[in-house]
C-alpha atoms as a PDB file:
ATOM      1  CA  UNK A   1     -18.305  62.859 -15.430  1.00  0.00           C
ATOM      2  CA  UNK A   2     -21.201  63.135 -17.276  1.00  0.00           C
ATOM      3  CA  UNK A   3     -24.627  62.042 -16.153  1.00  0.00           C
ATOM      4  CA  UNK A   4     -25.751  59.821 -19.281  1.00  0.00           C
ATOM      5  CA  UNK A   5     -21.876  58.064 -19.596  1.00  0.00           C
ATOM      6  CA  UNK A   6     -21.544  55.280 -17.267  1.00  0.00           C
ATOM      7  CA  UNK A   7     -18.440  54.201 -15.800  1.00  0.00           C
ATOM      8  CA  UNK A   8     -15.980  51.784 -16.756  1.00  0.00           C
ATOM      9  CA  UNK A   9     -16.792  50.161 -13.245  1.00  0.00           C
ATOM     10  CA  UNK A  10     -21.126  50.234 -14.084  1.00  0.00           C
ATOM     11  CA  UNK A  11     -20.134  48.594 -17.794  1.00  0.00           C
ATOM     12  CA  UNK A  12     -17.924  45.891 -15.871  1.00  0.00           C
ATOM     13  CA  UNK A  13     -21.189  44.912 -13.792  1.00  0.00           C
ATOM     14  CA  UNK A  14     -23.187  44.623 -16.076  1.00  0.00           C
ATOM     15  CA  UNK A  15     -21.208  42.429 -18.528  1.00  0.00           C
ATOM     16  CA  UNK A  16     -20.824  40.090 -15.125  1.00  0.00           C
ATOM     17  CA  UNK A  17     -24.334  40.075 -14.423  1.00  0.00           C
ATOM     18  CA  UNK A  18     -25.073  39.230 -18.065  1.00  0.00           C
ATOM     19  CA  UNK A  19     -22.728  36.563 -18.003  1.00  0.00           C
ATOM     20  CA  UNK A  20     -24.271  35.542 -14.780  1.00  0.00           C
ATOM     21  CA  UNK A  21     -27.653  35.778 -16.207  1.00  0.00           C
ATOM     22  CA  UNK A  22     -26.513  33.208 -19.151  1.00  0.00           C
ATOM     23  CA  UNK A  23     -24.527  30.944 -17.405  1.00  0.00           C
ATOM     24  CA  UNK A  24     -27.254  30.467 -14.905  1.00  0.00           C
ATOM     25  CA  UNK A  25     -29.812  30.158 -18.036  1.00  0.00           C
ATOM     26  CA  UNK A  26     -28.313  27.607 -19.565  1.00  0.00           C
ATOM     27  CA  UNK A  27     -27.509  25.636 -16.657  1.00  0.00           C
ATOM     28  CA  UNK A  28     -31.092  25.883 -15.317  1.00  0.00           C
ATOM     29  CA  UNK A  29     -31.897  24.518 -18.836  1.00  0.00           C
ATOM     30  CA  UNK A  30     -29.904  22.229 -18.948  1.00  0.00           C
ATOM     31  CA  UNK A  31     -30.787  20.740 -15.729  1.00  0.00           C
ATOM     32  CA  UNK A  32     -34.661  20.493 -16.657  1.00  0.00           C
ATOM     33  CA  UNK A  33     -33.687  19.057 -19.801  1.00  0.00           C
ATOM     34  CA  UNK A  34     -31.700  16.577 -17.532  1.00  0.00           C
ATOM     35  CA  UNK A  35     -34.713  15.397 -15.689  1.00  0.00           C
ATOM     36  CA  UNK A  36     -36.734  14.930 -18.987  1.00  0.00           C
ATOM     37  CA  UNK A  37     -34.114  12.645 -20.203  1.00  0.00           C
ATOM     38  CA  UNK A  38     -33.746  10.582 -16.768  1.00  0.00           C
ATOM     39  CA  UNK A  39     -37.849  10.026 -16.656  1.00  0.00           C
ATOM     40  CA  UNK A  40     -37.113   8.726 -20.061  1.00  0.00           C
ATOM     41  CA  UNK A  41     -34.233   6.330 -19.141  1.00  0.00           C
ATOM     42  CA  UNK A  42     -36.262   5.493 -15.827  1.00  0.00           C
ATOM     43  CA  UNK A  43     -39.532   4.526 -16.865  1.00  0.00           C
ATOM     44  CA  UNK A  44     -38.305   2.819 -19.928  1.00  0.00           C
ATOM     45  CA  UNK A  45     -40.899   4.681 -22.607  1.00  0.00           C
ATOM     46  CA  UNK A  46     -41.625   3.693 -25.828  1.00  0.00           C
ATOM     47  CA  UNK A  47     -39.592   5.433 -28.206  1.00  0.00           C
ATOM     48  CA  UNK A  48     -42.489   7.644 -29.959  1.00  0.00           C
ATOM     49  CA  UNK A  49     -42.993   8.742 -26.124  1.00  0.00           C
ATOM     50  CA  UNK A  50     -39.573   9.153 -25.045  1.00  0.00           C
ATOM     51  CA  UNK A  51     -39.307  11.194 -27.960  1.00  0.00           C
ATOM     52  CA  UNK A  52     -42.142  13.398 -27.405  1.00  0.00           C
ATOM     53  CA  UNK A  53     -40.804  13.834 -23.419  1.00  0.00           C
ATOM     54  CA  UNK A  54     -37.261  14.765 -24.349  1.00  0.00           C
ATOM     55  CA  UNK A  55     -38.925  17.428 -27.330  1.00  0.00           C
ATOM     56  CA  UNK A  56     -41.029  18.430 -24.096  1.00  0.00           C
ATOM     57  CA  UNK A  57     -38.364  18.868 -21.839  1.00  0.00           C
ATOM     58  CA  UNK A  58     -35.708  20.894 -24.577  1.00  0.00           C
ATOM     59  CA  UNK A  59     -38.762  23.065 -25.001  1.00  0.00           C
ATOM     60  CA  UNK A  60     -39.512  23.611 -21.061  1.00  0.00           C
ATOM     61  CA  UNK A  61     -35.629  24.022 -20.451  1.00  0.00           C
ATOM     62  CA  UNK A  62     -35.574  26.933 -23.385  1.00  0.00           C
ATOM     63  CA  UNK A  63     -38.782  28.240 -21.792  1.00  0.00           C
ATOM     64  CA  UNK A  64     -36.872  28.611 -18.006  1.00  0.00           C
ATOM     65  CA  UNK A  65     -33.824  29.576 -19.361  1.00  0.00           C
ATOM     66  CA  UNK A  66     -35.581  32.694 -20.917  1.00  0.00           C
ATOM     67  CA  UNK A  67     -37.362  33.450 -18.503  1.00  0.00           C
ATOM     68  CA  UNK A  68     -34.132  32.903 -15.836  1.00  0.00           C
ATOM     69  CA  UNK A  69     -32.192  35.361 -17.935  1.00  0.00           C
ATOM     70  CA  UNK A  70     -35.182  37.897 -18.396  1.00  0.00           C
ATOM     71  CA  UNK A  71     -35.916  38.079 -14.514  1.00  0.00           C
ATOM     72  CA  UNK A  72     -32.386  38.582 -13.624  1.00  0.00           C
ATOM     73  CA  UNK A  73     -31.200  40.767 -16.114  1.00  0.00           C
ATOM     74  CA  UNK A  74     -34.544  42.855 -15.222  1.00  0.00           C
ATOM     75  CA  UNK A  75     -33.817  42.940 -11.768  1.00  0.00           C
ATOM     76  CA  UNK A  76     -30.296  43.802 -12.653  1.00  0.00           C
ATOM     77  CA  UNK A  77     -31.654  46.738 -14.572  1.00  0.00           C
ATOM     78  CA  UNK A  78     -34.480  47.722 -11.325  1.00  0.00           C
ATOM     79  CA  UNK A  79     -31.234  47.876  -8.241  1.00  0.00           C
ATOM     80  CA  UNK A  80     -28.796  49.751 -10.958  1.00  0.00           C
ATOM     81  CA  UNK A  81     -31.991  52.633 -11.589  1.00  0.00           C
ATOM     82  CA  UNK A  82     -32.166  52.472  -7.464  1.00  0.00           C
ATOM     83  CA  UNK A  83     -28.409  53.572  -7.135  1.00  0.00           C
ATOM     84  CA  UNK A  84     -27.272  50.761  -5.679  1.00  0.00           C
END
């Protein structure tokens, strides 16, 4: 086999650990985005200010599901240039 083809098992990896990396994503996202909306509901904000924490918390959700697919695809891409 050549050194710069991988092999059909290395592709399969990585298109679960991508997967993996965006299911994770979005769930993390959605989860944060899920406690923004509950503070809402909870402390029964004014609508200007529930606004403003559910914009917050769709913007912090985006924010950790980028950087929750960025750190695991990255140390994806660190164990495969390892060998393992």
């Amino acid at each position: 086999m050549d050194m710069g083809r991988e092999s059909r098992w290395e592709k399969d990896a990585m298109t679960v650990e991508i997967v993996f990396a965006l299911v994770t994503a979005a769930v993390l996202a959605a989860v944060v985005f899920a406690l923004a909306l509950t503070l809402t509901l909870v402390l029964d904000l004014s609508a200007a200010a529930s606004k403003g924490v559910r914009t917050g918390g769709a913007l912090v959700g985006g924010a950790v599901g980028v950087w929750r697919l960025v750190r695991v695809l990255c140390r994806f891409d660190a164990e495969r240039r390892k060998g393992h």
